[in-house]
N, C-alpha and C. Protein backbone atom coordinates (compact mmCIF):
# COMPACT_ATOMS: atom_id res chain seq x y z
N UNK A 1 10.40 -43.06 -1.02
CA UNK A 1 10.72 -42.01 -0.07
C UNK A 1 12.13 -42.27 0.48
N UNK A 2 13.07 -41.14 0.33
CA UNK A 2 14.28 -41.57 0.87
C UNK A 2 14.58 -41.59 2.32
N UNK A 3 15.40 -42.75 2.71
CA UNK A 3 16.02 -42.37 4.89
C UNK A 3 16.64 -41.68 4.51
N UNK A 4 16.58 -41.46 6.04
CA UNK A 4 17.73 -40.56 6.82
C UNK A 4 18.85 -41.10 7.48
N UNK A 5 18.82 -42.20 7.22
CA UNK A 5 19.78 -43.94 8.36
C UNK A 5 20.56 -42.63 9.19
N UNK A 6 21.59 -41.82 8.00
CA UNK A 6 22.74 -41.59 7.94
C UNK A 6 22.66 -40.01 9.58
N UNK A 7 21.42 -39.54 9.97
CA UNK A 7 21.24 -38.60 10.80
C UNK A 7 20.77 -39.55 11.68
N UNK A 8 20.24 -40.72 11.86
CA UNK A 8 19.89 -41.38 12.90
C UNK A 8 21.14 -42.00 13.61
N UNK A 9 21.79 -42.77 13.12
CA UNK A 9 23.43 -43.39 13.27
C UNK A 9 24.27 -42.78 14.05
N UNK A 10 24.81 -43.59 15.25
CA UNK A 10 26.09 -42.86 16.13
C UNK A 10 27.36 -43.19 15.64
N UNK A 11 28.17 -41.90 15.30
CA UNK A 11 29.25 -42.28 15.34
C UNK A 11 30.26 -42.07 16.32
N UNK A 12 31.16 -42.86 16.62
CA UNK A 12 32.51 -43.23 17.58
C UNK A 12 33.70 -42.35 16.32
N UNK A 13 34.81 -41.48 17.25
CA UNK A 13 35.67 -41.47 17.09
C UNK A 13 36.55 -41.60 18.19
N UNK A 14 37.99 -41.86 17.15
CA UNK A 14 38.83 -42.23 18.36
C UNK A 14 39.35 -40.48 18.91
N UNK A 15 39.31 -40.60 20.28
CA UNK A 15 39.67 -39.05 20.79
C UNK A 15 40.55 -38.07 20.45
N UNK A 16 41.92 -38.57 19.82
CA UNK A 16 43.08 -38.07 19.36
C UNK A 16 42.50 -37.39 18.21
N UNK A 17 41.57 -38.36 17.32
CA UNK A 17 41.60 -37.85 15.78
C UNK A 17 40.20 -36.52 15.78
N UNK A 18 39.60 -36.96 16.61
CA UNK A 18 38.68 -36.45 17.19
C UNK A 18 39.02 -35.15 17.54
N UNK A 19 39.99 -34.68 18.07
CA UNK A 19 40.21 -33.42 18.71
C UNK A 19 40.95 -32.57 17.21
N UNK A 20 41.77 -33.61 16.85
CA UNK A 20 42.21 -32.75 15.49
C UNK A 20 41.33 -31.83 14.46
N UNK A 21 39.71 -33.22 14.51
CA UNK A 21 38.61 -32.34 13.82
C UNK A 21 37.93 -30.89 14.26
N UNK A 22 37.87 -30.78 15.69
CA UNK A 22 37.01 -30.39 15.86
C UNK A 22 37.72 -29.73 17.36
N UNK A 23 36.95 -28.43 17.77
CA UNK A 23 37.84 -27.79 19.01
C UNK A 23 36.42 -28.43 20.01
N UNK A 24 36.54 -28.95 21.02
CA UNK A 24 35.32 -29.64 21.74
C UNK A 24 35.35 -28.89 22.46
N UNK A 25 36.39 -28.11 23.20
CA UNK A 25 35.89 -26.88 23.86
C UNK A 25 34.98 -26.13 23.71
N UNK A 26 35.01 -25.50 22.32
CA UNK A 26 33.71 -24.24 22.01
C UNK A 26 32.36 -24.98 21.74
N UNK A 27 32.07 -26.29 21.66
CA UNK A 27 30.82 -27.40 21.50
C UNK A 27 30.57 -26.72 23.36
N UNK A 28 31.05 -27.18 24.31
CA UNK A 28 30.69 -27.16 25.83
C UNK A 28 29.85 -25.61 26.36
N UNK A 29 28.89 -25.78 26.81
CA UNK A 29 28.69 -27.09 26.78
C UNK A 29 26.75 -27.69 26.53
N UNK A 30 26.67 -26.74 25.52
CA UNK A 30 25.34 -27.02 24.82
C UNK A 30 25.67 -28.39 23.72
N UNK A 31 26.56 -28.51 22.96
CA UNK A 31 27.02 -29.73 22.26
C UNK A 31 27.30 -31.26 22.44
N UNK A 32 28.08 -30.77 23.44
CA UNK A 32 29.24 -31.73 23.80
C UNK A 32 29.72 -31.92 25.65
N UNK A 33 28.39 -32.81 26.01
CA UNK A 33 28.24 -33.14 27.39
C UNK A 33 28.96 -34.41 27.64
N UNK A 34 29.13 -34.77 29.30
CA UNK A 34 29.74 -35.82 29.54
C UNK A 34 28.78 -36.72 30.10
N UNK A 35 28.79 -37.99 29.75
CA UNK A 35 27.38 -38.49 30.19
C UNK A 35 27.95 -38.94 31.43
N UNK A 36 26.57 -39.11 32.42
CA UNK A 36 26.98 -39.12 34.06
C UNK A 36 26.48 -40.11 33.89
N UNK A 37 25.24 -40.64 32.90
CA UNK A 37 24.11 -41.32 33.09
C UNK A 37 24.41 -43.24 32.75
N UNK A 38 25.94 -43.37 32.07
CA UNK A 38 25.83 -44.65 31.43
C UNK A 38 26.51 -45.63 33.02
N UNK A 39 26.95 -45.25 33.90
CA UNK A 39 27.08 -45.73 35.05
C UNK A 39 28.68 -45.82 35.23
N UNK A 40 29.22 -45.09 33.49
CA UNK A 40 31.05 -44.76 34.01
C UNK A 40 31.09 -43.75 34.95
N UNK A 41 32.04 -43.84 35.71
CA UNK A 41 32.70 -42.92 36.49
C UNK A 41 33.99 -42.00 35.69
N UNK A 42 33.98 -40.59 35.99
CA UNK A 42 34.83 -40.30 35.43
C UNK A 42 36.00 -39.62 36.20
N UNK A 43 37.26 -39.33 36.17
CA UNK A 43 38.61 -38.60 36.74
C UNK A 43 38.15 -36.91 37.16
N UNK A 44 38.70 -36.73 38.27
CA UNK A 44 38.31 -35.79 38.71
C UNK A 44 38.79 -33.99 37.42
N UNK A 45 39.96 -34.73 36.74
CA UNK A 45 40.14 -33.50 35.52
C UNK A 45 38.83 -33.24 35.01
N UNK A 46 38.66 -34.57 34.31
CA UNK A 46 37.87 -34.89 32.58
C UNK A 46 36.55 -33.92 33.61
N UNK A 47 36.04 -34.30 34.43
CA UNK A 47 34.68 -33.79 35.36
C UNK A 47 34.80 -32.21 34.87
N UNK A 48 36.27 -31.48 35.65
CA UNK A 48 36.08 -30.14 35.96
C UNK A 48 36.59 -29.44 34.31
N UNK A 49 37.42 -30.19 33.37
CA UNK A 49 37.22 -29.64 32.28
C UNK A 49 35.82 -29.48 31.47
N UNK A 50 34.99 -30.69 31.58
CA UNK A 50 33.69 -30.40 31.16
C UNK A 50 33.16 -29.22 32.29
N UNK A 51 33.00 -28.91 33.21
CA UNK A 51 32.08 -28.08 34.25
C UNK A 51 32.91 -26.41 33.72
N UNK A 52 34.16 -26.39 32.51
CA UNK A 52 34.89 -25.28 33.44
C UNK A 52 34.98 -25.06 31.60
N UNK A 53 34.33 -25.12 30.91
CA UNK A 53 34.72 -25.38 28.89
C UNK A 53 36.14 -25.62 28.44
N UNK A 54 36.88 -26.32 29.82
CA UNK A 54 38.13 -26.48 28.93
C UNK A 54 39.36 -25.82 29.60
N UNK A 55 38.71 -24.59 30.20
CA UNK A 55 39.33 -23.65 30.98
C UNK A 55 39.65 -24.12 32.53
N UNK A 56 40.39 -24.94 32.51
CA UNK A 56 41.21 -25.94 33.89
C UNK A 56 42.59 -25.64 33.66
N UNK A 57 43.26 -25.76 34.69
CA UNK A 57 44.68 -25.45 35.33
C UNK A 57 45.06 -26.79 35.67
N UNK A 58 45.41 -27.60 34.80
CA UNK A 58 46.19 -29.26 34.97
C UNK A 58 46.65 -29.31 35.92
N UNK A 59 47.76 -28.78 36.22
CA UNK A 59 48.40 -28.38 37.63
C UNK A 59 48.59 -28.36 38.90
N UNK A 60 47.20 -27.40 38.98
CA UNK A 60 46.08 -27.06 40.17
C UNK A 60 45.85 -28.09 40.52
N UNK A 61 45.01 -28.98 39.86
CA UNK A 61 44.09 -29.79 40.02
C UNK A 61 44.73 -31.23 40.17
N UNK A 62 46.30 -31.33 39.68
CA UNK A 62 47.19 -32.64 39.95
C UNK A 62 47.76 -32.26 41.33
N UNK A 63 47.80 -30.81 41.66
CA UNK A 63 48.34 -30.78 42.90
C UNK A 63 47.61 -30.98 44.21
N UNK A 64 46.20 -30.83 43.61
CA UNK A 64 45.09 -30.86 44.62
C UNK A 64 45.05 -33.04 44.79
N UNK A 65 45.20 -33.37 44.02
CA UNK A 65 44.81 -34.87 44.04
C UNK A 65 46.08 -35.93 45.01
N UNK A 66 47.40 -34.83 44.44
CA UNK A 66 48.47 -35.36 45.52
C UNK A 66 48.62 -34.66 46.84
N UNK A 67 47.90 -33.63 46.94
CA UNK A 67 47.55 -33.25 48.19
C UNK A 67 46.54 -34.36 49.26
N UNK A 68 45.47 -34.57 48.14
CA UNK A 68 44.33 -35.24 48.63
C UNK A 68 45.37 -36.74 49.23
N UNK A 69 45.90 -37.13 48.23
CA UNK A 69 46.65 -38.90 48.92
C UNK A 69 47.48 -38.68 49.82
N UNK A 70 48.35 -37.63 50.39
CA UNK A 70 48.89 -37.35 51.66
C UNK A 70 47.60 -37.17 52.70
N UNK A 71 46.66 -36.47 52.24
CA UNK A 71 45.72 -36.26 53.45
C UNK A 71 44.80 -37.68 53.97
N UNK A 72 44.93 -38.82 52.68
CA UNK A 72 44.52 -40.00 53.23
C UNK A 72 45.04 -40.68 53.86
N UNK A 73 46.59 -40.91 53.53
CA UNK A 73 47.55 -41.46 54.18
C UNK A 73 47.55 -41.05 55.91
N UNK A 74 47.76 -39.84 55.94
CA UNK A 74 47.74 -39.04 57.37
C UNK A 74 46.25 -39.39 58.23
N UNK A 75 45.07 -39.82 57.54
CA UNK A 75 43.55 -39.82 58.34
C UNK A 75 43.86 -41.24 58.44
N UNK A 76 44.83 -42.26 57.91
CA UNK A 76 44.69 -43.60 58.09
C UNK A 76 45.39 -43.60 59.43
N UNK A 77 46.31 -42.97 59.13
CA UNK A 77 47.28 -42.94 60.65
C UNK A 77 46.70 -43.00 61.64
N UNK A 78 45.99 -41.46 61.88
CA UNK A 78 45.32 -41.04 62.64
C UNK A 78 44.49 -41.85 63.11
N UNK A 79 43.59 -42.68 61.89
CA UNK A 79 42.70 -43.21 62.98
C UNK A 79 43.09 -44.55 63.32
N UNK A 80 43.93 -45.19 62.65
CA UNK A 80 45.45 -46.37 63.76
C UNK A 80 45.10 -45.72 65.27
N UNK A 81 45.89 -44.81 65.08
CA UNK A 81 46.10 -44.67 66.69
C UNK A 81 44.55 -44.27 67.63
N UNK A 82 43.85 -43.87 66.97
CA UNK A 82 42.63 -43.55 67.23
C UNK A 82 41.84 -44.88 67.57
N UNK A 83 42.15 -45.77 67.13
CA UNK A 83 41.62 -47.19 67.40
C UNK A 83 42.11 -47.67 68.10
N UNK A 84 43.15 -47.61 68.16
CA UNK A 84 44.22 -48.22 69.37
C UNK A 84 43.76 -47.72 70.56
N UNK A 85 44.33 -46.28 70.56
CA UNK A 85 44.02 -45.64 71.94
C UNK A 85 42.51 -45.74 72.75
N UNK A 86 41.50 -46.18 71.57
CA UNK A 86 40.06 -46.42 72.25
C UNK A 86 40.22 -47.62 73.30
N UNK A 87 40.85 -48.53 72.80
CA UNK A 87 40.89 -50.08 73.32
C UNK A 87 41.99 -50.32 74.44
N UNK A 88 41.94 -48.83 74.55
CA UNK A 88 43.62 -48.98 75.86
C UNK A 88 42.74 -48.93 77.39
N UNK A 89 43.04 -49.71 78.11
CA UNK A 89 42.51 -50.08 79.51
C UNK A 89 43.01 -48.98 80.83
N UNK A 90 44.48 -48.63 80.62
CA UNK A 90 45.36 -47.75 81.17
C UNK A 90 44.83 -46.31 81.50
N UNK A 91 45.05 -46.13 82.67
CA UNK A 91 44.56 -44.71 83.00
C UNK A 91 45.65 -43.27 82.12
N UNK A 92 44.72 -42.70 82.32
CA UNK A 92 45.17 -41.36 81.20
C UNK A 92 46.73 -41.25 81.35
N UNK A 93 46.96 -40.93 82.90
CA UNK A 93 48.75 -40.53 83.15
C UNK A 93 49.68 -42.02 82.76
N UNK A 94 49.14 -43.30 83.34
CA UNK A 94 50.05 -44.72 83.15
C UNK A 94 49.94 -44.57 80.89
N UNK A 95 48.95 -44.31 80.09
CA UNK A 95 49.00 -44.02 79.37
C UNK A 95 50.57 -45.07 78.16
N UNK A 96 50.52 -46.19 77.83
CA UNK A 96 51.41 -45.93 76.98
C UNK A 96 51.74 -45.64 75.52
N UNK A 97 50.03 -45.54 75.02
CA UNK A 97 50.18 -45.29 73.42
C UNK A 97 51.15 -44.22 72.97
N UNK A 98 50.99 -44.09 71.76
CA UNK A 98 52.28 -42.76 71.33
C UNK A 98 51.56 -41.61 71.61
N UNK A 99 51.77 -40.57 71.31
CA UNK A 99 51.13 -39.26 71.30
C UNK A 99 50.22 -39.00 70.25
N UNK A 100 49.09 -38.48 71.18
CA UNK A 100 48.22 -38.19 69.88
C UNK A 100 48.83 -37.28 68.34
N UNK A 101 48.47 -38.17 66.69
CA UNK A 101 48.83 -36.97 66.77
C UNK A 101 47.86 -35.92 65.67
N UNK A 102 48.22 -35.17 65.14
CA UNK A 102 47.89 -34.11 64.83
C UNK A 102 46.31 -34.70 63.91
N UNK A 103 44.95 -34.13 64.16
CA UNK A 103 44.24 -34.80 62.91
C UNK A 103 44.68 -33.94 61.51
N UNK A 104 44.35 -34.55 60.25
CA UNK A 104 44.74 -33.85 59.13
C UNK A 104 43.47 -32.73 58.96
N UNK A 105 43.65 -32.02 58.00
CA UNK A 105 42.64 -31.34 57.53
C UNK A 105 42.98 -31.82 55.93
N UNK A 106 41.94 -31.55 55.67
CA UNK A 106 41.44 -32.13 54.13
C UNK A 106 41.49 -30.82 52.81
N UNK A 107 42.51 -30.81 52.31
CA UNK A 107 42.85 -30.21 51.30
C UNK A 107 41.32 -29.71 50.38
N UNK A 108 41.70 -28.45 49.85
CA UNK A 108 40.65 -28.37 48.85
C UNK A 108 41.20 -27.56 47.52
N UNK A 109 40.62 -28.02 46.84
CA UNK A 109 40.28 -27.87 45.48
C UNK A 109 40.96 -26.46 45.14
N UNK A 110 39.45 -25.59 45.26
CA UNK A 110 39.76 -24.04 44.92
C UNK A 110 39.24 -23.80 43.40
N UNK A 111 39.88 -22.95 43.41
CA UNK A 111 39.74 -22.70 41.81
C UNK A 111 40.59 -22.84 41.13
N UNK A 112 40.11 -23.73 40.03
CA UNK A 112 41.04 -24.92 39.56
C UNK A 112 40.78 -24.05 37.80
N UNK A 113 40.75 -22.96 37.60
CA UNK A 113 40.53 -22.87 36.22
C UNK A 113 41.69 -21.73 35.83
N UNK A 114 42.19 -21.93 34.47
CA UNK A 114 43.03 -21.29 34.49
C UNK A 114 43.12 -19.38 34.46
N UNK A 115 44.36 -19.04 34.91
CA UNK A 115 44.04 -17.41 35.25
C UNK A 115 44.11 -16.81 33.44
N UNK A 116 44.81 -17.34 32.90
CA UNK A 116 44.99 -16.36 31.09
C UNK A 116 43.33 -16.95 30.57
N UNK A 117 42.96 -17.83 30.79
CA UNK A 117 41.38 -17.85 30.50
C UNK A 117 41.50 -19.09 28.94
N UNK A 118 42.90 -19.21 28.84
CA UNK A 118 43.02 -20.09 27.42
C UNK A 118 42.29 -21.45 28.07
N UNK A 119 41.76 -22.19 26.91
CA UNK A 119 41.52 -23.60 27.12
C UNK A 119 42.33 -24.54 26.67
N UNK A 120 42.20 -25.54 27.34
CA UNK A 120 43.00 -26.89 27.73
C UNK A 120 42.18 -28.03 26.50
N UNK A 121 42.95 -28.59 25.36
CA UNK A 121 42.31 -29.25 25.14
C UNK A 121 41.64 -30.83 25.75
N UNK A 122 41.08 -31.89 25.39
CA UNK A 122 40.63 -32.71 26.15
C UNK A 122 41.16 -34.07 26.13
N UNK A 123 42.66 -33.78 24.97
CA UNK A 123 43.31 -34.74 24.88
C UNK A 123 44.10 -34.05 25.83
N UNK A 124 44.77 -33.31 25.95
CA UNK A 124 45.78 -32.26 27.38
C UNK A 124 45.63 -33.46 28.52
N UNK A 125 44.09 -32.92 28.79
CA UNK A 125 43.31 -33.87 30.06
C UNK A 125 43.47 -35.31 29.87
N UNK A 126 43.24 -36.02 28.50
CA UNK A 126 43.26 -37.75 28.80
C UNK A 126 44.63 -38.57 28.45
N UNK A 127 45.66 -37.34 28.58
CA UNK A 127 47.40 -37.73 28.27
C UNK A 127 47.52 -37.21 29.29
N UNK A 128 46.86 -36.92 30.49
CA UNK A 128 47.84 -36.37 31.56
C UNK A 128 47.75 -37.41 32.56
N UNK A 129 48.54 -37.85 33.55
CA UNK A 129 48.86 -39.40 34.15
C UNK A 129 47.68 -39.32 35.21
N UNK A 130 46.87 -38.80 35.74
CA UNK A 130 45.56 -38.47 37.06
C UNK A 130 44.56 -37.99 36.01
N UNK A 131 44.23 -38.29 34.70
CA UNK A 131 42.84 -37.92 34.12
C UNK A 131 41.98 -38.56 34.16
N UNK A 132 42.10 -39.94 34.94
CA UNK A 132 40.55 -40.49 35.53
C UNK A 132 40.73 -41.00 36.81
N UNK A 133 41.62 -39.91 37.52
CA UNK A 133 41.78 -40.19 39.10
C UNK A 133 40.70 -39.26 40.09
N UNK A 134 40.13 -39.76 40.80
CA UNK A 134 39.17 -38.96 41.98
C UNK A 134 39.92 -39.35 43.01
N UNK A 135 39.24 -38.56 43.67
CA UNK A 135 39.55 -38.56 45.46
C UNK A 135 38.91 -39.65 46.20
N UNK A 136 39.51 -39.83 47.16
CA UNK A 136 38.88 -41.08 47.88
C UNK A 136 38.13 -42.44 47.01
N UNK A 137 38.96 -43.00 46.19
CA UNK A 137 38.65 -43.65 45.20
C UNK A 137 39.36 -44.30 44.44
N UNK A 138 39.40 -45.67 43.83
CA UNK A 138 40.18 -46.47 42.84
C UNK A 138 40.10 -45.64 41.41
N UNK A 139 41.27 -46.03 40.49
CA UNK A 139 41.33 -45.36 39.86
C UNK A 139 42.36 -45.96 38.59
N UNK A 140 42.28 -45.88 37.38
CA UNK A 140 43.15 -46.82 36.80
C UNK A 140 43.14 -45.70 35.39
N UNK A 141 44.87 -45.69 35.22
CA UNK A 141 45.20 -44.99 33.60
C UNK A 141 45.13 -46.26 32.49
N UNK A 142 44.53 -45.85 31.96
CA UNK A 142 44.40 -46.51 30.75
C UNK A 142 44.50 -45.50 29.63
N UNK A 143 45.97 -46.13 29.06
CA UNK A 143 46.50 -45.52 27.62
C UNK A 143 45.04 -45.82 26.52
N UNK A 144 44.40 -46.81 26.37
CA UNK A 144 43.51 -46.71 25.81
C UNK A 144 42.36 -45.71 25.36
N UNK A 145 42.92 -44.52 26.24
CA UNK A 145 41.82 -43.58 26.16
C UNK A 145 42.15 -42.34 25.00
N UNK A 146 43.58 -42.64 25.06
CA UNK A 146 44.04 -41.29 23.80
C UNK A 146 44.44 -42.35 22.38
């Protein structure tokens, strides 16, 4: 009786050569899911290109992430002085901390998909320098991925 080895067997490709074969867009996303389940974390792109078939605005979504690191920078501030000023003994008017200042508000997202409706391939996403960057979060490019 003959196997099947050859339908049981996973194969690995490397992503570059990978995309040449095959459009992974039109697989999304009955085909070609991102696993949540192996305990990687993934870049806030690679996420919304899988959620969006491909159809993401690079852009958008790099502008939303350098939005996001000014708005951390600014809540660190904030709460500097916010810590400070708790621990101040001084009555409100003697007062010498700096001025309060402004709290940030926290950037959002939006709609991050593109308006002509074309798709982005998924090498686009893992050659672009924030394709496994999230928000509020460590984050590391590794050329290894294309």
């Amino acid at each position: 009786m003959p196997t099947t080895w050859h339908r049981q067997t996973k194969h690995y490709y490397h992503v570059k050569c990978f995309a040449f074969m095959i459009d992974l867009a039109s697989l999304l996303p009955q085909k070609f899911k991102l696993d949540v389940e192996s305990g990687c974390w993934w870049g806030l792109m690679v996420e919304k290109w899988f959620e969006h078939s491909g159809r993401v605005d690079l852009d958008k979504i790099a502008k939303y992430l350098e939005d996001f690191d000014q708005f951390e920078a600014k809540q660190s501030e904030y709460n500097k002085w916010s810590e400070t000023h708790a621990s101040c003994t001084d009555q409100e008017a003697e007062c010498r901390c700096p001025p309060r200042p402004d709290p940030p508000s926290e950037p959002e997202l939006g709609d991050c998909t593109k308006e002509d409706g074309d798709a982005c391939t998924l090498l686009d996403v893992l050659e672009h320098r924030f394709a496994m960057k999230r928000t509020g979060g460590e984050w590391e490019y590794d050329e290894g991925l294309i």
